[in-house]
C-alpha atoms as a PDB file:
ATOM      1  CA  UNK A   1       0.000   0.000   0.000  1.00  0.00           C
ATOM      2  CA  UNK A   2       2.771   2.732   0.974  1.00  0.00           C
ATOM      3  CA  UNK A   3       6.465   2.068  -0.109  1.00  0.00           C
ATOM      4  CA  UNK A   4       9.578   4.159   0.091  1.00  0.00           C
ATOM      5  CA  UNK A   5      12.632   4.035  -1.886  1.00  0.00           C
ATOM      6  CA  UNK A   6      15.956   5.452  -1.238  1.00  0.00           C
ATOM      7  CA  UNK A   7      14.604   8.166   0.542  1.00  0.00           C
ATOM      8  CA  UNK A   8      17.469  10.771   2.082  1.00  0.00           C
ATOM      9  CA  UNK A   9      16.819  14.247   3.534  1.00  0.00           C
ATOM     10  CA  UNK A  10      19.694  16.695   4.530  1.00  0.00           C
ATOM     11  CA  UNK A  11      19.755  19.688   6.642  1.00  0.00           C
ATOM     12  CA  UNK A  12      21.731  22.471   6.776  1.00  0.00           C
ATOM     13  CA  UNK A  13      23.105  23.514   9.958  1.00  0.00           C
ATOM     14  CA  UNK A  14      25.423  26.679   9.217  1.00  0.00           C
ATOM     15  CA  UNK A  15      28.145  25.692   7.646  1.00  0.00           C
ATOM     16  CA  UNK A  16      27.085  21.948   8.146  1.00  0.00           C
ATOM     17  CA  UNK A  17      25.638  19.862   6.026  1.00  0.00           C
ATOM     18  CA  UNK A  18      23.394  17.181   8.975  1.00  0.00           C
ATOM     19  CA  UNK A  19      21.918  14.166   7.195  1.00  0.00           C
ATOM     20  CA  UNK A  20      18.527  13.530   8.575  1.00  0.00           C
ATOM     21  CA  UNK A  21      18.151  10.467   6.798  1.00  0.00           C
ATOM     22  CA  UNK A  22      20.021   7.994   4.480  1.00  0.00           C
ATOM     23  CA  UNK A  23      19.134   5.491   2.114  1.00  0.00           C
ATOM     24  CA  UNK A  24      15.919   4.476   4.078  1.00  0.00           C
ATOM     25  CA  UNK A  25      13.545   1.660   2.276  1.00  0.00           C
ATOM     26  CA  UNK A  26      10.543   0.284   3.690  1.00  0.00           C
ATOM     27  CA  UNK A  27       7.345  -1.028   3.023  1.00  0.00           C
ATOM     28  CA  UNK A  28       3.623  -1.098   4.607  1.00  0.00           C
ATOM     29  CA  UNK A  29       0.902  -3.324   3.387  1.00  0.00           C
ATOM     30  CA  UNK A  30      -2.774  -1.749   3.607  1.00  0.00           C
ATOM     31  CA  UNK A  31      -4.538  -2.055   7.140  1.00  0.00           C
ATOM     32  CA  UNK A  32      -1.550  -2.293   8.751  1.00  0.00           C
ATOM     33  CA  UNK A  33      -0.390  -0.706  11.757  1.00  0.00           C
ATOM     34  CA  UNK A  34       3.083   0.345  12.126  1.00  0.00           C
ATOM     35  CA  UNK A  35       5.145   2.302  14.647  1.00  0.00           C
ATOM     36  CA  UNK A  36       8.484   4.120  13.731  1.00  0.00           C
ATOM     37  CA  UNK A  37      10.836   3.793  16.570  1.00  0.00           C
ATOM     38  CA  UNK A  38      13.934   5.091  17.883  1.00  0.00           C
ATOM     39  CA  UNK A  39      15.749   7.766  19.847  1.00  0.00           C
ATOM     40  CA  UNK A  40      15.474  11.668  19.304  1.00  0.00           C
ATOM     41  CA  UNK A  41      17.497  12.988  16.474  1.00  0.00           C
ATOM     42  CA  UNK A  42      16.584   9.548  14.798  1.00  0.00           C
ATOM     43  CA  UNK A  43      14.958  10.539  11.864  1.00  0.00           C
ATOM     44  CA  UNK A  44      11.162   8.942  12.881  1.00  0.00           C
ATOM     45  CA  UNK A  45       9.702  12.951  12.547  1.00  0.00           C
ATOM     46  CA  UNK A  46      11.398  13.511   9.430  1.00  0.00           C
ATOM     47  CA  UNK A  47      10.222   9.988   7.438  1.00  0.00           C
ATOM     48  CA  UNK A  48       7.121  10.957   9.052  1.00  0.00           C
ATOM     49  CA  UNK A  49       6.059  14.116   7.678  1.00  0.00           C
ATOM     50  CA  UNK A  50       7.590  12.809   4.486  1.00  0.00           C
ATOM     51  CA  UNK A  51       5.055  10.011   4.149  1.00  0.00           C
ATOM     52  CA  UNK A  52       2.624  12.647   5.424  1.00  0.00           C
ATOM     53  CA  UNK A  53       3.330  14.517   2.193  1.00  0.00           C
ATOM     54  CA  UNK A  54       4.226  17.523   4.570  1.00  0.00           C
ATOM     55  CA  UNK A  55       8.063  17.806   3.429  1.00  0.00           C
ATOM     56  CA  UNK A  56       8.839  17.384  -0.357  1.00  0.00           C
ATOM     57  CA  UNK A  57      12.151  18.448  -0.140  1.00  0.00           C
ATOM     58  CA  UNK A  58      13.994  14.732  -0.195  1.00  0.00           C
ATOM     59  CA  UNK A  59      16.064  12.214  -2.389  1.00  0.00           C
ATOM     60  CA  UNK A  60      14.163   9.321  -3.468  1.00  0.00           C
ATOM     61  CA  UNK A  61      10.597   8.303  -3.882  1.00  0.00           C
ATOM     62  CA  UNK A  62       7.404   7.408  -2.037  1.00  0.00           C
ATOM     63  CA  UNK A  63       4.422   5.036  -3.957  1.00  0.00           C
ATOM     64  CA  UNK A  64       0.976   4.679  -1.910  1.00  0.00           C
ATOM     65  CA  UNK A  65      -0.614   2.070  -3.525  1.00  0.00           C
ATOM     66  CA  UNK A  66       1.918   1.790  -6.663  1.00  0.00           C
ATOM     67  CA  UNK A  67       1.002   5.630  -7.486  1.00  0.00           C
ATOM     68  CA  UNK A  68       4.324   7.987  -6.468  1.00  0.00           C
ATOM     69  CA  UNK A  69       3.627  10.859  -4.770  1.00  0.00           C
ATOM     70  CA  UNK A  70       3.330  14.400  -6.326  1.00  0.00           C
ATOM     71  CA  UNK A  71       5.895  16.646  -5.864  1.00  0.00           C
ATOM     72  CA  UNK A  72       3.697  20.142  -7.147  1.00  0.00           C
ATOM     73  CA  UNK A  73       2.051  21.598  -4.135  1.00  0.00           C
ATOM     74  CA  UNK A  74      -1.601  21.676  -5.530  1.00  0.00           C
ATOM     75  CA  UNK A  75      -1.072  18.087  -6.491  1.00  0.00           C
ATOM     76  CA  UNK A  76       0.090  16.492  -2.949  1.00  0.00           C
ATOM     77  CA  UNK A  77      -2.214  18.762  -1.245  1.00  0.00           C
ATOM     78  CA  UNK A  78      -5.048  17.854  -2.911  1.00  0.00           C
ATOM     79  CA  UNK A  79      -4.112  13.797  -2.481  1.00  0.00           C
ATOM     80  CA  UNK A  80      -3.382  14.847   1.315  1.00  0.00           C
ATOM     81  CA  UNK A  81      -6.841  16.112   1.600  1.00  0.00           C
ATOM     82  CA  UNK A  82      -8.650  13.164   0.281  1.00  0.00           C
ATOM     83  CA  UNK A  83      -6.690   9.927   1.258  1.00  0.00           C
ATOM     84  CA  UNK A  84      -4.705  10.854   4.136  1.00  0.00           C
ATOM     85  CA  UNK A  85      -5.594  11.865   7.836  1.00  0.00           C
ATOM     86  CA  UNK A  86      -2.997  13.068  10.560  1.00  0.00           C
ATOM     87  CA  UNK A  87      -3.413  12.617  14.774  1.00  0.00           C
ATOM     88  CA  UNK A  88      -0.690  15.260  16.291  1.00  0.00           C
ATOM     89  CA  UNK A  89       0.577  14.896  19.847  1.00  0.00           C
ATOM     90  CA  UNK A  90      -0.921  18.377  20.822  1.00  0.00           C
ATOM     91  CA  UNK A  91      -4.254  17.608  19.652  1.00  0.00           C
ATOM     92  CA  UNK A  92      -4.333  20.463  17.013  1.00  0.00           C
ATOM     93  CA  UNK A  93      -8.104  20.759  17.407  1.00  0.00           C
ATOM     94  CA  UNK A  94      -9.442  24.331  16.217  1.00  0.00           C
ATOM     95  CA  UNK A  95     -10.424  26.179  19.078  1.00  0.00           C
ATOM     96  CA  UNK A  96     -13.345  28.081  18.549  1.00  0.00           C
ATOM     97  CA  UNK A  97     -15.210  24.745  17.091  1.00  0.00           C
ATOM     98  CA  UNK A  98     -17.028  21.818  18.472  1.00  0.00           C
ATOM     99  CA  UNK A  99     -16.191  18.301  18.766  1.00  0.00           C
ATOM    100  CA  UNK A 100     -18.468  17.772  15.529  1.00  0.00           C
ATOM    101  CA  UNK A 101     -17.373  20.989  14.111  1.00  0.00           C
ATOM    102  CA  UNK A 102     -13.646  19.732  14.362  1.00  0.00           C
ATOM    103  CA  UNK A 103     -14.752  16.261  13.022  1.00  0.00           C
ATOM    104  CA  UNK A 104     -16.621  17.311  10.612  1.00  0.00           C
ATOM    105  CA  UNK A 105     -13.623  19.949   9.035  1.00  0.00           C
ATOM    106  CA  UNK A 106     -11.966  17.500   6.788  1.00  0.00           C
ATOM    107  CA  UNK A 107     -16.012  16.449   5.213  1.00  0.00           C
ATOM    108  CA  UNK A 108     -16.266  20.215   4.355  1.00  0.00           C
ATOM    109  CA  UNK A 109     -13.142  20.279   2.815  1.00  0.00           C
ATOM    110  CA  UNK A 110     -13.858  17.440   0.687  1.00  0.00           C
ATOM    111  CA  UNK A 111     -17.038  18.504  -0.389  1.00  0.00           C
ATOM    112  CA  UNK A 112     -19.492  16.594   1.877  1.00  0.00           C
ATOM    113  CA  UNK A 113     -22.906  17.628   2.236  1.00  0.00           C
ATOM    114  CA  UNK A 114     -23.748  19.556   5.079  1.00  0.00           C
ATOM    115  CA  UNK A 115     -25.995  16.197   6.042  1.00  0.00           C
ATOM    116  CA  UNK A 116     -23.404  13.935   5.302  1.00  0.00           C
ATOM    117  CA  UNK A 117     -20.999  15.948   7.241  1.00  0.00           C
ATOM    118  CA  UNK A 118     -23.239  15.682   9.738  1.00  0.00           C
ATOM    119  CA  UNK A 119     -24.247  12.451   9.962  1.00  0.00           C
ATOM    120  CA  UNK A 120     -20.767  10.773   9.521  1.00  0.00           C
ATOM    121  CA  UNK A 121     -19.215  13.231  12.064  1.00  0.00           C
ATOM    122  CA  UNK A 122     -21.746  11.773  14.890  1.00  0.00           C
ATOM    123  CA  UNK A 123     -20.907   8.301  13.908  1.00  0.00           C
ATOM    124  CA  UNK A 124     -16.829   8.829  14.545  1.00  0.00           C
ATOM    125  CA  UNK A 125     -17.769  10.379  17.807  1.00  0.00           C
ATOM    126  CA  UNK A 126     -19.668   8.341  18.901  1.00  0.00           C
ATOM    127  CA  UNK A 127     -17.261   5.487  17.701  1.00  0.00           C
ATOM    128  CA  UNK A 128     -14.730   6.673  19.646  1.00  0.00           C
ATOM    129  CA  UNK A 129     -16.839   7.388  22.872  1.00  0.00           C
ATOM    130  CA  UNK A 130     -18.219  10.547  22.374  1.00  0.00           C
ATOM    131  CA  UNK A 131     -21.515  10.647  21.863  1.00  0.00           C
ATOM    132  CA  UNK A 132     -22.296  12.944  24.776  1.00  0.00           C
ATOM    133  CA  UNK A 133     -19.693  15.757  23.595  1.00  0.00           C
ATOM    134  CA  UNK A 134     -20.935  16.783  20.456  1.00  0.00           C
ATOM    135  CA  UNK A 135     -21.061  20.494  21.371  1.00  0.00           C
ATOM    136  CA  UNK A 136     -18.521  20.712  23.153  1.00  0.00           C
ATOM    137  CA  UNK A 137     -15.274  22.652  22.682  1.00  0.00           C
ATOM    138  CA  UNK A 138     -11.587  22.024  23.359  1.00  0.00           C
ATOM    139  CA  UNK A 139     -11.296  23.302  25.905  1.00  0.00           C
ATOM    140  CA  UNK A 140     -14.319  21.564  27.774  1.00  0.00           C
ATOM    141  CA  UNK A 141     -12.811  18.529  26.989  1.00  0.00           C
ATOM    142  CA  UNK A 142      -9.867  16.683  28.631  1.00  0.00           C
ATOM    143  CA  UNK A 143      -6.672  15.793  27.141  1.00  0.00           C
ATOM    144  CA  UNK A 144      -7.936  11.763  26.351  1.00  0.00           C
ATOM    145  CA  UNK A 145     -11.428  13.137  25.006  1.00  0.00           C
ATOM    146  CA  UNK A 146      -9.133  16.046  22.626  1.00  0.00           C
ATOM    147  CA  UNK A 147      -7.326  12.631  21.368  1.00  0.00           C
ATOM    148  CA  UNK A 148     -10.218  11.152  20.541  1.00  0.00           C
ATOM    149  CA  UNK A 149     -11.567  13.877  19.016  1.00  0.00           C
ATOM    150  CA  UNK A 150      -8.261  14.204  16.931  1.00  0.00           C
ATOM    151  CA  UNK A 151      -8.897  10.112  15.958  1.00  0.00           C
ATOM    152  CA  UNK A 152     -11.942  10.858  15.251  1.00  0.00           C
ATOM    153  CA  UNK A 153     -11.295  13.495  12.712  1.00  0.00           C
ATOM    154  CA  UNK A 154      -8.489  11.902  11.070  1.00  0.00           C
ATOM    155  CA  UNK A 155     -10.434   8.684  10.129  1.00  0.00           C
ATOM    156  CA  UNK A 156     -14.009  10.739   9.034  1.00  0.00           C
ATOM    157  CA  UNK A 157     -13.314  11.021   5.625  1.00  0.00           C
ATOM    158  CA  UNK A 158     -11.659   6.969   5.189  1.00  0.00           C
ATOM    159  CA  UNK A 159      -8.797   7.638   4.411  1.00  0.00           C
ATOM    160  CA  UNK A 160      -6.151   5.155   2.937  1.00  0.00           C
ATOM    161  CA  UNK A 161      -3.536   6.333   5.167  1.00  0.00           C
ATOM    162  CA  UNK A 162      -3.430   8.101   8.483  1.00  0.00           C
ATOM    163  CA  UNK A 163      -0.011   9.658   9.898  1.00  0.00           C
ATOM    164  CA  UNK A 164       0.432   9.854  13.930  1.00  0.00           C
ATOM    165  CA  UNK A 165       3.350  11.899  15.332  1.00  0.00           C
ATOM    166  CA  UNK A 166       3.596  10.602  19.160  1.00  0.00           C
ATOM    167  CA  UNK A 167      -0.160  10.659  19.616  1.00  0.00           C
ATOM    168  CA  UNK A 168      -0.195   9.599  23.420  1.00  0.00           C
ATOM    169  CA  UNK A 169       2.618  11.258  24.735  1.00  0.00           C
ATOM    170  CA  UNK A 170       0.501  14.244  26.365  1.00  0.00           C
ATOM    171  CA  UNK A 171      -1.281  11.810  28.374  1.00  0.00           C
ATOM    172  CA  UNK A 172      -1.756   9.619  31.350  1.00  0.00           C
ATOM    173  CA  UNK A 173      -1.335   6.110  30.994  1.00  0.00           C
ATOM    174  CA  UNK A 174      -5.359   5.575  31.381  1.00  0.00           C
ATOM    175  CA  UNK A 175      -5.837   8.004  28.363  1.00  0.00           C
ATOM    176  CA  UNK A 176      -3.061   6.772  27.136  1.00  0.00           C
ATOM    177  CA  UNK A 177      -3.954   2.999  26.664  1.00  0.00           C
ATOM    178  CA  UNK A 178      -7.643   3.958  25.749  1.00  0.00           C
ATOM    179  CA  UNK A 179      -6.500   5.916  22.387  1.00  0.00           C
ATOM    180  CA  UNK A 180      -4.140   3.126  21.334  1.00  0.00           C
ATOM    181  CA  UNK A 181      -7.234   0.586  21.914  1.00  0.00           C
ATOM    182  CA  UNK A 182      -9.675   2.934  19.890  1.00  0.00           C
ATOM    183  CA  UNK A 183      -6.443   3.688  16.873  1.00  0.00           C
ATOM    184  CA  UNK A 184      -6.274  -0.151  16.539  1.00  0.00           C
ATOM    185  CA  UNK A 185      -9.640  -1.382  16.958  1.00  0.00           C
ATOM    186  CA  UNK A 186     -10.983   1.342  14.438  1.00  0.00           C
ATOM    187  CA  UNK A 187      -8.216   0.955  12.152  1.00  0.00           C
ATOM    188  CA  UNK A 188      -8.556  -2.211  11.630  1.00  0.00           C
ATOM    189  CA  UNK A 189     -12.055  -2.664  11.352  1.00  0.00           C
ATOM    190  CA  UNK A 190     -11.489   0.049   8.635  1.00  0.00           C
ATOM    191  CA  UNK A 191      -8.696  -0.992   6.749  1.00  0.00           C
ATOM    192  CA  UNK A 192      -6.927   2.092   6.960  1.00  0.00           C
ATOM    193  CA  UNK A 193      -3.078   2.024   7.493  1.00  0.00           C
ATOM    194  CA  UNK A 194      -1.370   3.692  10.547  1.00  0.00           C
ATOM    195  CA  UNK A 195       1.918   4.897  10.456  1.00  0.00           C
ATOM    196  CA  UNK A 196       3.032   6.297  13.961  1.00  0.00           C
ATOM    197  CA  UNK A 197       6.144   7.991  15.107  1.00  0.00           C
ATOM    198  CA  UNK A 198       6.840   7.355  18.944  1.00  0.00           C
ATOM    199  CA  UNK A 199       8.662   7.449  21.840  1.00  0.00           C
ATOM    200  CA  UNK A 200       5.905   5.023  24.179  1.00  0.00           C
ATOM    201  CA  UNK A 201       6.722   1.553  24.517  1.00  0.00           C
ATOM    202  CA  UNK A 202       3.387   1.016  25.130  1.00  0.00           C
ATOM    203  CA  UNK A 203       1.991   2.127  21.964  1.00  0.00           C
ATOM    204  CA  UNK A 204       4.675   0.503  19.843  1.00  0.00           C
ATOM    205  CA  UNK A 205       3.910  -2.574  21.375  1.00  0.00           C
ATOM    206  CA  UNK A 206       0.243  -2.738  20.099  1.00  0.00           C
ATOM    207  CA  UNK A 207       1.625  -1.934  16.397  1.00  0.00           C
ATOM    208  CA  UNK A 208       1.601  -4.762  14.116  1.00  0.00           C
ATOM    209  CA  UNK A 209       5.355  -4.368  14.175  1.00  0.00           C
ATOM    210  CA  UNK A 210       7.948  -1.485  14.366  1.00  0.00           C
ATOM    211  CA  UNK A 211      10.392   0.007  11.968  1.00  0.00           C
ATOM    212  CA  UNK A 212      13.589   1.187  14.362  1.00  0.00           C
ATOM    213  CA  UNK A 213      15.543   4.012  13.289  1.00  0.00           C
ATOM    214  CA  UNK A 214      18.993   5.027  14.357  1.00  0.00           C
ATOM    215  CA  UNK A 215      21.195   8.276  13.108  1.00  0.00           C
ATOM    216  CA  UNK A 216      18.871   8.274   9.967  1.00  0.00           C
ATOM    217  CA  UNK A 217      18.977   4.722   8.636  1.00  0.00           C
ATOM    218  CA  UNK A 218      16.545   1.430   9.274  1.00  0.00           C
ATOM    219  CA  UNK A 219      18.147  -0.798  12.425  1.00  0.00           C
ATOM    220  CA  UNK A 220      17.273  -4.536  12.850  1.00  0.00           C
ATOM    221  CA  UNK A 221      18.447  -3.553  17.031  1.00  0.00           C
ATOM    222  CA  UNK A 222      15.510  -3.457  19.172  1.00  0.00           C
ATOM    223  CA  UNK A 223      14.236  -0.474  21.100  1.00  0.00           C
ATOM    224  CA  UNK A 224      15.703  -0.123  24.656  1.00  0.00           C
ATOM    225  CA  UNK A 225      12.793   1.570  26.475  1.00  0.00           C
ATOM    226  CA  UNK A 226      13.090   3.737  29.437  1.00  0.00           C
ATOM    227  CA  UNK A 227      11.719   2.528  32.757  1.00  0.00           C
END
């Protein structure tokens, strides 16, 4: 479903020339559910907003299902918009909307109908335990229930592929272990492919398995956790 070839990304720092990542290949069949691993300075944010579509700025090539990704602005954000959805550690809900209103964002930008925004933002929510927060703003809602919201939005429209940058590291481990239980249960049941950058041993361990990156290149060492 996604594949990556050859894919390195260098930054300059001054005078320096810092290579993000080198030579990284992978790939991720449909439906799965996969966590990139590894230290900071690893690389897992940078592969991540490149299979996000967020950085085009890279050597090599990305394919989601044996289509490469554009490289003109219009292009990727238009294939952004309709097959891919994103869960960000800090939530990134807007503000001054609802939970529905939030949900419902990525419908209106892909032409729903106001019913059909409607009606298929109230199903997410109440999919991911919601049901009684429809009105309900940000900043009502606690940091787990934001999450969900976030979940929530991301997989509204079905998309193909949805891109998580440490998506339980703002929260306790009982908020914690309830979004990884509603990303893989949903997921699944959907089909849709999870690619998720993180630092929580507990949510890499309910991926269907983990790509580990050190200094910019795919490892076959495991993960040391911290206690």
């Amino acid at each position: 479903m996604l594949s990556f070839l050859n894919i390195k990304k260098d930054y300059r720092l001054g005078a320096q020339t810092v290579q993000a990542l080198g030579d990284v290949n992978g790939e991720i069949q449909s439906g799965e559910m996969v966590a990139l691993c590894g230290p900071s300075g690893s690389g897992k944010s940078t592969l991540l907003n490149i299979l996000g579509m967020l950085d085009m700025n890279y050597q090599g090539n990305v394919f989601i299902d044996g289509t490469p990704f554009p490289r003109k602005v219009s292009e990727a954000t238009a294939l952004r918009r309709s097959s891919l959805g994103f869960v960000f550690q800090r939530f990134n809900l807007i503000p001054v909307m609802s939970a529905i209103e939030n949900v419902a964002y990525p419908l209106m930008l892909n032409k729903f109908s106001a019913k059909m925004q409607k009606e298929k933002a109230e199903k997410m929510l109440v999919n991911v335990g919601l049901k009684d927060f429809f009105h309900y703003r940000p900043e009502q809602l606690s940091g787990g229930q934001q999450q969900r919201v976030a979940i929530a939005r991301a997989l509204v429209h079905q998309p193909r592929l949805v891109i998580a940058d440490e998506p339980t590291a703002s929260l306790d481990s009982h908020s914690a272990n309830n979004v990884i239980h509603i990303m893989k249960t949903l997921g699944h049941e959907m089909g849709t492919t999870f690619v998720i950058a993180t630092h929580d041993s507990r949510m890499a361990s309910q991926c269907d398995r983990c790509i580990n990156l050190i200094d910019g290149l795919i490892s076959s060492e495991d993960i040391q956790w911290n206690a």
